[in-house]
PDB file of N, CA and C in Angstrom:
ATOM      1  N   UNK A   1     -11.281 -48.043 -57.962  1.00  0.00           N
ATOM      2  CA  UNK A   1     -11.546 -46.646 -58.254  1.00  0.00           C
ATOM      3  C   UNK A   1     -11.615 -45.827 -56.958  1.00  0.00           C
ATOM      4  N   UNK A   2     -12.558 -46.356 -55.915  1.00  0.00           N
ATOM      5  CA  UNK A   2     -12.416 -45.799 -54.799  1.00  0.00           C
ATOM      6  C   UNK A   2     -10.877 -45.291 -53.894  1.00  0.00           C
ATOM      7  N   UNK A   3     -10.263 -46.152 -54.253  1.00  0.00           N
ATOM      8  CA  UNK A   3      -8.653 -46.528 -53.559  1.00  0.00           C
ATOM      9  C   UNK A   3      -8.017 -45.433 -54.114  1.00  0.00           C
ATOM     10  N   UNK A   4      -7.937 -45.164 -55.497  1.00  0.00           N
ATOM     11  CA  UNK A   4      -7.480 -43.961 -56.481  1.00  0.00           C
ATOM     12  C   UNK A   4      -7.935 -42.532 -55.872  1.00  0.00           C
ATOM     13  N   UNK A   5      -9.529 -42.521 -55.644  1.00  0.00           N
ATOM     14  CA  UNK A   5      -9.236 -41.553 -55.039  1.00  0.00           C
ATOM     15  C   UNK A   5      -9.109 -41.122 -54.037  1.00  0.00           C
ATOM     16  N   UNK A   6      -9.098 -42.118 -52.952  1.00  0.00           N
ATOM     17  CA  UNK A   6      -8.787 -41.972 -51.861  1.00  0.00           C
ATOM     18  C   UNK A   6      -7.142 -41.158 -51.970  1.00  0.00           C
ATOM     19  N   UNK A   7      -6.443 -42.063 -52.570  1.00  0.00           N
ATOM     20  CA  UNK A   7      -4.663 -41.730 -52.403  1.00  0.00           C
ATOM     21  C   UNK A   7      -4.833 -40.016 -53.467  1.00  0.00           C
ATOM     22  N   UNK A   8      -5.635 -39.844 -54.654  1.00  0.00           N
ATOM     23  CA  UNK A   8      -5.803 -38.101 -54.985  1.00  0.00           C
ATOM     24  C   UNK A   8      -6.121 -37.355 -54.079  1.00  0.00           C
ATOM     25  N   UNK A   9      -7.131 -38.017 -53.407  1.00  0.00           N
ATOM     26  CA  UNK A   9      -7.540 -36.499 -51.969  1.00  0.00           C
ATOM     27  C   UNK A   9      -6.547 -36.097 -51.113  1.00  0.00           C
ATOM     28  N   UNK A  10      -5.700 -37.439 -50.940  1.00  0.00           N
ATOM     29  CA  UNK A  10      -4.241 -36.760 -50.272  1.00  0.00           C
ATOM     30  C   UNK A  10      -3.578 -36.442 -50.602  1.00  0.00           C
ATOM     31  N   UNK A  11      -2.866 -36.806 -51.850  1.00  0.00           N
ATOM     32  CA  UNK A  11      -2.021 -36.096 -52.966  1.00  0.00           C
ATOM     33  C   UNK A  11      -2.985 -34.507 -53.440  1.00  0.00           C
ATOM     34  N   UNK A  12      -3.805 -34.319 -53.339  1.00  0.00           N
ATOM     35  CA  UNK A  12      -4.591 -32.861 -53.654  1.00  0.00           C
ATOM     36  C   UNK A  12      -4.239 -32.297 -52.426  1.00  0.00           C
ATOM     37  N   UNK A  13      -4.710 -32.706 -51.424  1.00  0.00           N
ATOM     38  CA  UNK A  13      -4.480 -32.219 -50.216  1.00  0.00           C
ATOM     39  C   UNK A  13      -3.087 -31.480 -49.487  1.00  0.00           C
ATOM     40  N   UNK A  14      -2.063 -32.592 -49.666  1.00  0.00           N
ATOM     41  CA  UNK A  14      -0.571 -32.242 -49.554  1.00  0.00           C
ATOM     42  C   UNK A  14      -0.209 -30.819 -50.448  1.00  0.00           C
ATOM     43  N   UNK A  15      -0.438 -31.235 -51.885  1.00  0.00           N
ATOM     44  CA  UNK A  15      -0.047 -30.225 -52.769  1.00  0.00           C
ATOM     45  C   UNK A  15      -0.331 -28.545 -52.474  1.00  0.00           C
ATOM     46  N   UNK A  16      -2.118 -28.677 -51.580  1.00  0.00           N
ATOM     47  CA  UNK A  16      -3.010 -27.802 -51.702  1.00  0.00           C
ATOM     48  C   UNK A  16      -1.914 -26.872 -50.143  1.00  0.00           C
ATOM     49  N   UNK A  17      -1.536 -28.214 -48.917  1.00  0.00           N
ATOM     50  CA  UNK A  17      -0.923 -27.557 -48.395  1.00  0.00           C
ATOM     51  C   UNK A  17       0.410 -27.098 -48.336  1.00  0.00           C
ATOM     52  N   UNK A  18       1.439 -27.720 -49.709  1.00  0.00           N
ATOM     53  CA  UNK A  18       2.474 -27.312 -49.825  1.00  0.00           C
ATOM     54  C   UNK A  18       2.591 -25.755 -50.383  1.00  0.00           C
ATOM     55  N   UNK A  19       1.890 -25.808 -51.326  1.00  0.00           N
ATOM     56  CA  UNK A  19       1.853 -24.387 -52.052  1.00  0.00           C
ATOM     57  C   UNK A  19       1.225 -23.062 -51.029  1.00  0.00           C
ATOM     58  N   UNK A  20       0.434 -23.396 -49.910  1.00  0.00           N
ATOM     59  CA  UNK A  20      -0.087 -22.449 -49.266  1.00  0.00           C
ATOM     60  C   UNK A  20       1.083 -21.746 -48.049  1.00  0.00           C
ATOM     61  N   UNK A  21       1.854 -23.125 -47.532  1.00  0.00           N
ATOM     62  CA  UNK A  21       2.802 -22.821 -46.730  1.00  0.00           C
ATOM     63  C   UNK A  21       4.217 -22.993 -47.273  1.00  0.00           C
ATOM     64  N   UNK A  22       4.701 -23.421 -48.287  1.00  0.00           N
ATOM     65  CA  UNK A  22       5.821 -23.469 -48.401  1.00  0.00           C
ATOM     66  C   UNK A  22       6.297 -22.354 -49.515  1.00  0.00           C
ATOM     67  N   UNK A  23       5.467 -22.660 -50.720  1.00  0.00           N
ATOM     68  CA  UNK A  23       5.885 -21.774 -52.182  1.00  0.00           C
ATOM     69  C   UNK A  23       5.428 -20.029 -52.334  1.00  0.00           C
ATOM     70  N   UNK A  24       4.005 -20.012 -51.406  1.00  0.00           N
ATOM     71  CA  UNK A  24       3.560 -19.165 -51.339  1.00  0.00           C
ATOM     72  C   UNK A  24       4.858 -17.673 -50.452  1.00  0.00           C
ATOM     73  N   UNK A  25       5.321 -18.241 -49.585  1.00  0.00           N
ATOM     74  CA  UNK A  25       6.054 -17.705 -48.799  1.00  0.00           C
ATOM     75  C   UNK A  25       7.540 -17.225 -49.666  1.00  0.00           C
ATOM     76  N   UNK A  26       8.021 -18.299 -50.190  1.00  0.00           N
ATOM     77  CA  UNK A  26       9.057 -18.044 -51.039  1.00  0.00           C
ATOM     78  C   UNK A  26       8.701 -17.125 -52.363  1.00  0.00           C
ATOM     79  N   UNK A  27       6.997 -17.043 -53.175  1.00  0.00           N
ATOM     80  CA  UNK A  27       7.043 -15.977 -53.872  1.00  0.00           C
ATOM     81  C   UNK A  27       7.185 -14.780 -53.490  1.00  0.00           C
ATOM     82  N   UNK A  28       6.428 -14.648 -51.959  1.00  0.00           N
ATOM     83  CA  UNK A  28       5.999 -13.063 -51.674  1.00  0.00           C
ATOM     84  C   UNK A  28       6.898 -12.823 -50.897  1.00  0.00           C
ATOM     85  N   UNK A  29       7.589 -13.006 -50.226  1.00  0.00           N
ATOM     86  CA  UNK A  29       8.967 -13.072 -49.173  1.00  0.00           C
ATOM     87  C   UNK A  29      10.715 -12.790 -49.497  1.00  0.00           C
ATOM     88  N   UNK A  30       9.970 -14.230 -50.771  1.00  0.00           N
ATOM     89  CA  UNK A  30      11.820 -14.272 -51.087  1.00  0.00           C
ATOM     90  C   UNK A  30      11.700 -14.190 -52.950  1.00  0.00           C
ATOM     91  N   UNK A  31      10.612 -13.797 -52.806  1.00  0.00           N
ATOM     92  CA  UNK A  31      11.253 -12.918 -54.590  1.00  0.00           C
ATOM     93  C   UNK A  31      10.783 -14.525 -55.569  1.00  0.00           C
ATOM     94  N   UNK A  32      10.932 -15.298 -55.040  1.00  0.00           N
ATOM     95  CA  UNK A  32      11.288 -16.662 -55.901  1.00  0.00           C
ATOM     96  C   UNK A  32       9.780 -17.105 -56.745  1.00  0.00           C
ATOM     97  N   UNK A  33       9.864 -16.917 -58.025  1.00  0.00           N
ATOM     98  CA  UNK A  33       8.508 -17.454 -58.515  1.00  0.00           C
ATOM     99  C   UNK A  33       8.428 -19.292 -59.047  1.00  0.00           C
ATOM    100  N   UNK A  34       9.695 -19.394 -59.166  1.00  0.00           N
ATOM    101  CA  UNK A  34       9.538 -21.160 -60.070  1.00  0.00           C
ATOM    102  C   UNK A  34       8.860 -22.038 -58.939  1.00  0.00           C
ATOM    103  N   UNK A  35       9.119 -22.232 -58.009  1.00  0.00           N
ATOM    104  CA  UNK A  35       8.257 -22.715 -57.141  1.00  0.00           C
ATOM    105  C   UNK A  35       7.146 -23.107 -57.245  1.00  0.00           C
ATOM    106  N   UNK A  36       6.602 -21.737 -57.129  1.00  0.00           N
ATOM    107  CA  UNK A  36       4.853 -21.564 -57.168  1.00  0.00           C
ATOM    108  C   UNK A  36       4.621 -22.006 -58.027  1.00  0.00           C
ATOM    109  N   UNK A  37       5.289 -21.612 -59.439  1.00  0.00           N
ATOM    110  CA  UNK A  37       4.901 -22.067 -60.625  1.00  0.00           C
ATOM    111  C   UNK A  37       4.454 -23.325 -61.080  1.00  0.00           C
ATOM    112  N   UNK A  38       5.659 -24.277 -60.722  1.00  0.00           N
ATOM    113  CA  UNK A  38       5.570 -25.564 -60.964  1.00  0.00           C
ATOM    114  C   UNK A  38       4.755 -26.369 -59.881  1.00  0.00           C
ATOM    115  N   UNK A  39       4.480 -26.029 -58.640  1.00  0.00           N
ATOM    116  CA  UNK A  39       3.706 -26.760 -57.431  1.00  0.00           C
ATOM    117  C   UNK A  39       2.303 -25.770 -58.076  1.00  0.00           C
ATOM    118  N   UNK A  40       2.168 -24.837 -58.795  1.00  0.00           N
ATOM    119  CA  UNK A  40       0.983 -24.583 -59.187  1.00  0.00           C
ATOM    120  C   UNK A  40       0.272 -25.095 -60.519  1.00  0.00           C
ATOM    121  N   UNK A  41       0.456 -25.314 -61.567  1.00  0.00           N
ATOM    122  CA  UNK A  41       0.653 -26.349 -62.427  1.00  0.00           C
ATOM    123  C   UNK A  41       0.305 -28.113 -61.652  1.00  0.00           C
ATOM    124  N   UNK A  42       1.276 -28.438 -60.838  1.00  0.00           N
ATOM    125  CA  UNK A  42       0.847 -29.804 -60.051  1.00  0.00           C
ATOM    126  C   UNK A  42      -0.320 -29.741 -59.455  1.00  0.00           C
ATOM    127  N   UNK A  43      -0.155 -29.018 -58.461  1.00  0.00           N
ATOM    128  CA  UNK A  43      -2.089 -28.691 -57.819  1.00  0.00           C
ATOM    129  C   UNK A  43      -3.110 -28.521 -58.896  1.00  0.00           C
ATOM    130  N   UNK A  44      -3.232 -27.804 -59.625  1.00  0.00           N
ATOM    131  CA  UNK A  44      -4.124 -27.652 -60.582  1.00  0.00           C
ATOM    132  C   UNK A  44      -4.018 -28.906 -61.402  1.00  0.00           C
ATOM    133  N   UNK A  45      -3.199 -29.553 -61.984  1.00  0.00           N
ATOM    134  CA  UNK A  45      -3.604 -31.180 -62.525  1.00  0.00           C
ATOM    135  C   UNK A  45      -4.320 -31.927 -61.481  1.00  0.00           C
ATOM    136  N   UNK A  46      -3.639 -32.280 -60.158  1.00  0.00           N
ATOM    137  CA  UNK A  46      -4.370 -33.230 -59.162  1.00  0.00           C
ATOM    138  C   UNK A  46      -6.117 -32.452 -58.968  1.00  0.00           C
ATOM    139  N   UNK A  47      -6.229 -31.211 -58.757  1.00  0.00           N
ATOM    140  CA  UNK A  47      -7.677 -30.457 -58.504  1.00  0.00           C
ATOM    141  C   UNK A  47      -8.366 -30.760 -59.278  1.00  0.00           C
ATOM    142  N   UNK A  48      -8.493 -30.909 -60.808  1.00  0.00           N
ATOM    143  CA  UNK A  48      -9.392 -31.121 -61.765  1.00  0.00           C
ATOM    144  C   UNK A  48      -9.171 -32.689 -61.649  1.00  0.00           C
ATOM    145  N   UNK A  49      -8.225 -33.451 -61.819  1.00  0.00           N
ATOM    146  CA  UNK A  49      -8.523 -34.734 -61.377  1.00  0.00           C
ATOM    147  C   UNK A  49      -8.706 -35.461 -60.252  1.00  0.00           C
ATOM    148  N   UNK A  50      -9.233 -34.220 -59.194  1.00  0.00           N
ATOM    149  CA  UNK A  50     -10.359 -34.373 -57.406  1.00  0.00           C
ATOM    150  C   UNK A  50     -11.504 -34.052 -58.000  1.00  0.00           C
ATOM    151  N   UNK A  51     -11.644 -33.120 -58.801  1.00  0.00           N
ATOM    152  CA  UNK A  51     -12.638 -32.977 -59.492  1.00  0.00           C
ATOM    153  C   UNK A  51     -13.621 -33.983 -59.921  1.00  0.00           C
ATOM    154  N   UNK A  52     -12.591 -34.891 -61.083  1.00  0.00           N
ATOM    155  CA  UNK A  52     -13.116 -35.720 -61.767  1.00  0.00           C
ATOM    156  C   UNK A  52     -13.805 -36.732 -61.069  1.00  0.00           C
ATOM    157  N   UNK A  53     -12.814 -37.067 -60.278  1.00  0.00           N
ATOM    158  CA  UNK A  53     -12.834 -38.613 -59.572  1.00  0.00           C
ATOM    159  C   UNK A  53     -13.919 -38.109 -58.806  1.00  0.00           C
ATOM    160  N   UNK A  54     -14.176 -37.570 -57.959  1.00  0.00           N
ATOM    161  CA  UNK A  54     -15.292 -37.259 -57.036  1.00  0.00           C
ATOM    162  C   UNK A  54     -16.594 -37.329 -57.859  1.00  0.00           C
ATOM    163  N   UNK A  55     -16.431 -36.942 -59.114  1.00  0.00           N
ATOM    164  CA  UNK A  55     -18.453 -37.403 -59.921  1.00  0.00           C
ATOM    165  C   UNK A  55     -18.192 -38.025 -60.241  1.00  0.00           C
ATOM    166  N   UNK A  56     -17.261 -39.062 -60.735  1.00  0.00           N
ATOM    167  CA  UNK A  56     -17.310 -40.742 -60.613  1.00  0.00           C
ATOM    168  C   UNK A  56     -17.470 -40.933 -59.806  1.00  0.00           C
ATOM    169  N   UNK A  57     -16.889 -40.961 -58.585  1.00  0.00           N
ATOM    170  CA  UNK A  57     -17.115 -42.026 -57.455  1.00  0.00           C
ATOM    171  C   UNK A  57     -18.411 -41.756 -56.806  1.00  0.00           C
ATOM    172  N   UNK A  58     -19.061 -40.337 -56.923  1.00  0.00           N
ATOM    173  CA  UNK A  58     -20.223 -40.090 -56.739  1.00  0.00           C
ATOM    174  C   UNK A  58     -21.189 -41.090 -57.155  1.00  0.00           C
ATOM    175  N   UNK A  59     -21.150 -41.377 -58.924  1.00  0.00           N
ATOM    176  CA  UNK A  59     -22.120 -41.927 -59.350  1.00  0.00           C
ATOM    177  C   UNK A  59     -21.773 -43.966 -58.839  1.00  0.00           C
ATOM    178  N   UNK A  60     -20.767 -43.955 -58.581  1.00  0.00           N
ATOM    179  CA  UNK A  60     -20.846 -44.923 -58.429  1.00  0.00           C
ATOM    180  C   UNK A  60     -21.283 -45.612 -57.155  1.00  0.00           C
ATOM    181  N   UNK A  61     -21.152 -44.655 -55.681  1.00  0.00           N
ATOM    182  CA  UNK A  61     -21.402 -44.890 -54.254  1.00  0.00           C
ATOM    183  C   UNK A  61     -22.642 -44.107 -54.272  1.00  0.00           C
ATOM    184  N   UNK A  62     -23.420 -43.922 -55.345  1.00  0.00           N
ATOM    185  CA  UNK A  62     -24.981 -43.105 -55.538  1.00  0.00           C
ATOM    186  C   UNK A  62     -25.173 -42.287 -54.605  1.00  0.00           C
ATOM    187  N   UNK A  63     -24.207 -41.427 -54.372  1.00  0.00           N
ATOM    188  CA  UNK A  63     -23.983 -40.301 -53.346  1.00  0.00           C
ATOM    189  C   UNK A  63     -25.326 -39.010 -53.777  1.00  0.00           C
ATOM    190  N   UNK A  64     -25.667 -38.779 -52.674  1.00  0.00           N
ATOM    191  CA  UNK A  64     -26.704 -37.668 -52.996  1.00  0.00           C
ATOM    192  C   UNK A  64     -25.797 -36.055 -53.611  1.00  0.00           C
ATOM    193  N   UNK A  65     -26.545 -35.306 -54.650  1.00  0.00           N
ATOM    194  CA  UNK A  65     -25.974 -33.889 -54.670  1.00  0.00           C
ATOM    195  C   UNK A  65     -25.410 -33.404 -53.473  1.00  0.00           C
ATOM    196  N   UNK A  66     -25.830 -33.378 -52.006  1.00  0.00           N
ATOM    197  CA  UNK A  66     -25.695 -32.601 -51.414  1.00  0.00           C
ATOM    198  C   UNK A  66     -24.135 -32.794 -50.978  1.00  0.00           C
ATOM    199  N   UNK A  67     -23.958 -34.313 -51.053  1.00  0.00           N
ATOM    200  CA  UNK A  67     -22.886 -34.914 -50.283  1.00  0.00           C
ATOM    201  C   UNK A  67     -21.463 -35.014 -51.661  1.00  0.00           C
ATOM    202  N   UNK A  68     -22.408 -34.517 -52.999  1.00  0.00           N
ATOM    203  CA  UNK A  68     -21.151 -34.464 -53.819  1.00  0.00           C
ATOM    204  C   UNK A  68     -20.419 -33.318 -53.626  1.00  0.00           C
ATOM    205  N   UNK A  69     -21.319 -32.120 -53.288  1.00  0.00           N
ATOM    206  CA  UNK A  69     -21.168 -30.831 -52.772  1.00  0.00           C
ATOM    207  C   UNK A  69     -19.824 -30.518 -51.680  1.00  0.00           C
ATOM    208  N   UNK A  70     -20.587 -31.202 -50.684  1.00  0.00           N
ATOM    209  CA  UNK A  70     -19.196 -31.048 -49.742  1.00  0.00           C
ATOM    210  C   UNK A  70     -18.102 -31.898 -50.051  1.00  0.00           C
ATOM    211  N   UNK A  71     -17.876 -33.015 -50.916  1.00  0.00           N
ATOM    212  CA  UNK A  71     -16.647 -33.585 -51.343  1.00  0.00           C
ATOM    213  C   UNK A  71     -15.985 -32.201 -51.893  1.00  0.00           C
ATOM    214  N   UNK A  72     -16.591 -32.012 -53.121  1.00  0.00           N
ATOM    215  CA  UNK A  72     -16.141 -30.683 -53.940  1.00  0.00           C
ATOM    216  C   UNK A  72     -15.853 -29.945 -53.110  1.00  0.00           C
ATOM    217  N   UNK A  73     -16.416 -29.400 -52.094  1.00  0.00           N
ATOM    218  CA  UNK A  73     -16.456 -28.462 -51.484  1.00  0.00           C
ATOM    219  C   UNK A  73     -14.922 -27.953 -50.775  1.00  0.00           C
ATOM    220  N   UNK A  74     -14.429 -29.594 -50.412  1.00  0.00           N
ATOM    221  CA  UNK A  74     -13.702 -30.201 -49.290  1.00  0.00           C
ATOM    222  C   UNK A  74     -11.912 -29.917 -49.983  1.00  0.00           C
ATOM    223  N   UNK A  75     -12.062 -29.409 -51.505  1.00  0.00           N
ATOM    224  CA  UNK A  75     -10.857 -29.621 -52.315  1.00  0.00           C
ATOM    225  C   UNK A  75     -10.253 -28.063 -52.374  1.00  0.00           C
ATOM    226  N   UNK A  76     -11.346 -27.002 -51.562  1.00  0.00           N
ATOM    227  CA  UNK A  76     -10.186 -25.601 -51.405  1.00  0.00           C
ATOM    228  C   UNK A  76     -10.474 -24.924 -50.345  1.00  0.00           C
ATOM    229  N   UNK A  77     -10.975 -25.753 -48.979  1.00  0.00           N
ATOM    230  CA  UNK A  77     -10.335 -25.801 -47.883  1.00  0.00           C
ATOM    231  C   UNK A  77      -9.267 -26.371 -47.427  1.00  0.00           C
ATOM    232  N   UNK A  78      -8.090 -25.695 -47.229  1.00  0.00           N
ATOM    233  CA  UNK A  78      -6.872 -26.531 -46.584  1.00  0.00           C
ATOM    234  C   UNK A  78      -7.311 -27.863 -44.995  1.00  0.00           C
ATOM    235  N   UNK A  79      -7.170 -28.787 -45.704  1.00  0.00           N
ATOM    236  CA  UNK A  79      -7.308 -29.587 -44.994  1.00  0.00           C
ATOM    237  C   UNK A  79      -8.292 -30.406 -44.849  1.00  0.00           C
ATOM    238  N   UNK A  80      -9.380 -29.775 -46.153  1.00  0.00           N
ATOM    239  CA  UNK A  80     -10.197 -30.283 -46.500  1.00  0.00           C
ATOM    240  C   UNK A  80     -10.159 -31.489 -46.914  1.00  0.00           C
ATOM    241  N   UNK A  81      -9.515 -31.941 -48.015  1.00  0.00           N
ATOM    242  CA  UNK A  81      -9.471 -32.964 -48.260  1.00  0.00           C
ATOM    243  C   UNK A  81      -9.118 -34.543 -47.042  1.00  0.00           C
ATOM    244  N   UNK A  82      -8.089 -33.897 -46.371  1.00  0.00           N
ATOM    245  CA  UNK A  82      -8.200 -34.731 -45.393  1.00  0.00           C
ATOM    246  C   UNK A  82      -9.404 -35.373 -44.494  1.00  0.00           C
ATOM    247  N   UNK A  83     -10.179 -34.153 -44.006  1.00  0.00           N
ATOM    248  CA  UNK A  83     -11.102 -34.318 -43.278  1.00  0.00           C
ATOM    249  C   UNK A  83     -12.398 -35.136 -44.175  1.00  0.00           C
ATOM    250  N   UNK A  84     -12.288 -34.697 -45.990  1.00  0.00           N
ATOM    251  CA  UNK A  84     -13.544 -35.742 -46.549  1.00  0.00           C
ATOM    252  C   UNK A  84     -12.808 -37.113 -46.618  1.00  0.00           C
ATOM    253  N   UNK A  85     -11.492 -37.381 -47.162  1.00  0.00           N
ATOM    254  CA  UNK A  85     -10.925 -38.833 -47.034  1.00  0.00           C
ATOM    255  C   UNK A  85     -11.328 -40.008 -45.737  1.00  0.00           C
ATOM    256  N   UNK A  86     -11.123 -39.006 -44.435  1.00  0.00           N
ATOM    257  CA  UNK A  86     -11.355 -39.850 -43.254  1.00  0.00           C
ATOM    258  C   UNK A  86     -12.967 -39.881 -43.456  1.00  0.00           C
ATOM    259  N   UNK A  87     -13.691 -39.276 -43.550  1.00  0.00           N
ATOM    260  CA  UNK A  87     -14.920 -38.783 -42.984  1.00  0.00           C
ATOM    261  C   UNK A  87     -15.889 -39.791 -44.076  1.00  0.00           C
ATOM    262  N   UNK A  88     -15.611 -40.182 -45.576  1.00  0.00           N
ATOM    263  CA  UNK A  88     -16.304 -40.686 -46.580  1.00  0.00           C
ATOM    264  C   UNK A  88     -15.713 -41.593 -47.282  1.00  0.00           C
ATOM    265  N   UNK A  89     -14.191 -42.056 -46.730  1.00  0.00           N
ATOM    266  CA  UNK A  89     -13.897 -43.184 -47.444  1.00  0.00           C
ATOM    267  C   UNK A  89     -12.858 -43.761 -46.520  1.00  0.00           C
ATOM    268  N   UNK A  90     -12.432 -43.659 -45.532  1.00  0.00           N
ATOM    269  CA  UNK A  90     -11.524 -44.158 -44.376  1.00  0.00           C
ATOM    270  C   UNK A  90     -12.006 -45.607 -44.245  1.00  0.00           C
ATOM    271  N   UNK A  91     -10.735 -46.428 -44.318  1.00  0.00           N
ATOM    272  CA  UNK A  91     -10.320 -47.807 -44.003  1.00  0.00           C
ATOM    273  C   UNK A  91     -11.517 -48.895 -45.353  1.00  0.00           C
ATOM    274  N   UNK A  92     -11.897 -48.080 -46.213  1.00  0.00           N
ATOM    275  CA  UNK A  92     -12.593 -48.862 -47.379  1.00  0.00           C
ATOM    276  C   UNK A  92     -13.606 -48.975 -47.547  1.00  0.00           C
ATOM    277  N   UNK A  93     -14.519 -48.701 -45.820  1.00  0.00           N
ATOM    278  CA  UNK A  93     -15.979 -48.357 -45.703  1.00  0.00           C
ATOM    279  C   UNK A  93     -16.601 -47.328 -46.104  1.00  0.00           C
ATOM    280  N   UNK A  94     -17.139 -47.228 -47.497  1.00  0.00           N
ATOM    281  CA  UNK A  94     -17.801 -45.652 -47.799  1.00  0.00           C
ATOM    282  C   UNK A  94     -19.185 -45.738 -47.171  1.00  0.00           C
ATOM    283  N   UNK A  95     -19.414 -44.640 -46.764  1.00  0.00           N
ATOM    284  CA  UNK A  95     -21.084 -44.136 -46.478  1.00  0.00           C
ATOM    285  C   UNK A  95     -21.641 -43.747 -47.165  1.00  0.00           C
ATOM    286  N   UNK A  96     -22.828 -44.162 -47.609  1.00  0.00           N
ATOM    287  CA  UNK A  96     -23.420 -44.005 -48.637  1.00  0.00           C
ATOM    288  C   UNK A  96     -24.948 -42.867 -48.433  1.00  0.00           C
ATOM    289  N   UNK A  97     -24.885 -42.546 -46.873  1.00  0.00           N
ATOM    290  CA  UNK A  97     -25.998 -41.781 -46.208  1.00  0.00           C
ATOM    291  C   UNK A  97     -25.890 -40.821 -46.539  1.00  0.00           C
TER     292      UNK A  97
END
């Protein structure tokens, strides 16, 4: 379960930064909406299922509120997700502090 969401926070993550730099530019720039559309649709499935997985894995690594907080927190800052992946589940060792 942990492993799952390890590989969603980056798949959330990627998505979160494809649509900010790639689709976003092509709506407001170049007219083009399918893009956004469909990489928006994808982000929003993977987000609610960063969502999910994060109060599972919460309850399961008996993570305090505060620290479920900044997981959540971590899913609409660009780059966020990266920085909670390394920071709370990098190489298989979770912290449980």
């Amino acid at each position: 379960m942990i492993k799952a969401f390890k590989y969603l926070a980056i798949a959330e993550g990627y998505s979160f930064l494809f649509i900010l730099f790639a689709t976003m530019p092509l709506k407001y720039l170049g007219g083009l909406l399918l893009p956004n559309k469909i990489m928006g649709m994808a982000h929003g499935f993977l987000f609610l299922a960063y969502v999910v997985m994060a109060i599972i894995v919460s309850q399961l690594l008996k993570w305090n509120f505060k620290k479920l907080l900044v997981v959540l927190a971590m899913s609409v800052v660009p780059f966020g997700t990266f920085w909670m992946e390394r920071e709370y589940l990098e190489g298989g060792v979770v912290s449980n502090a």
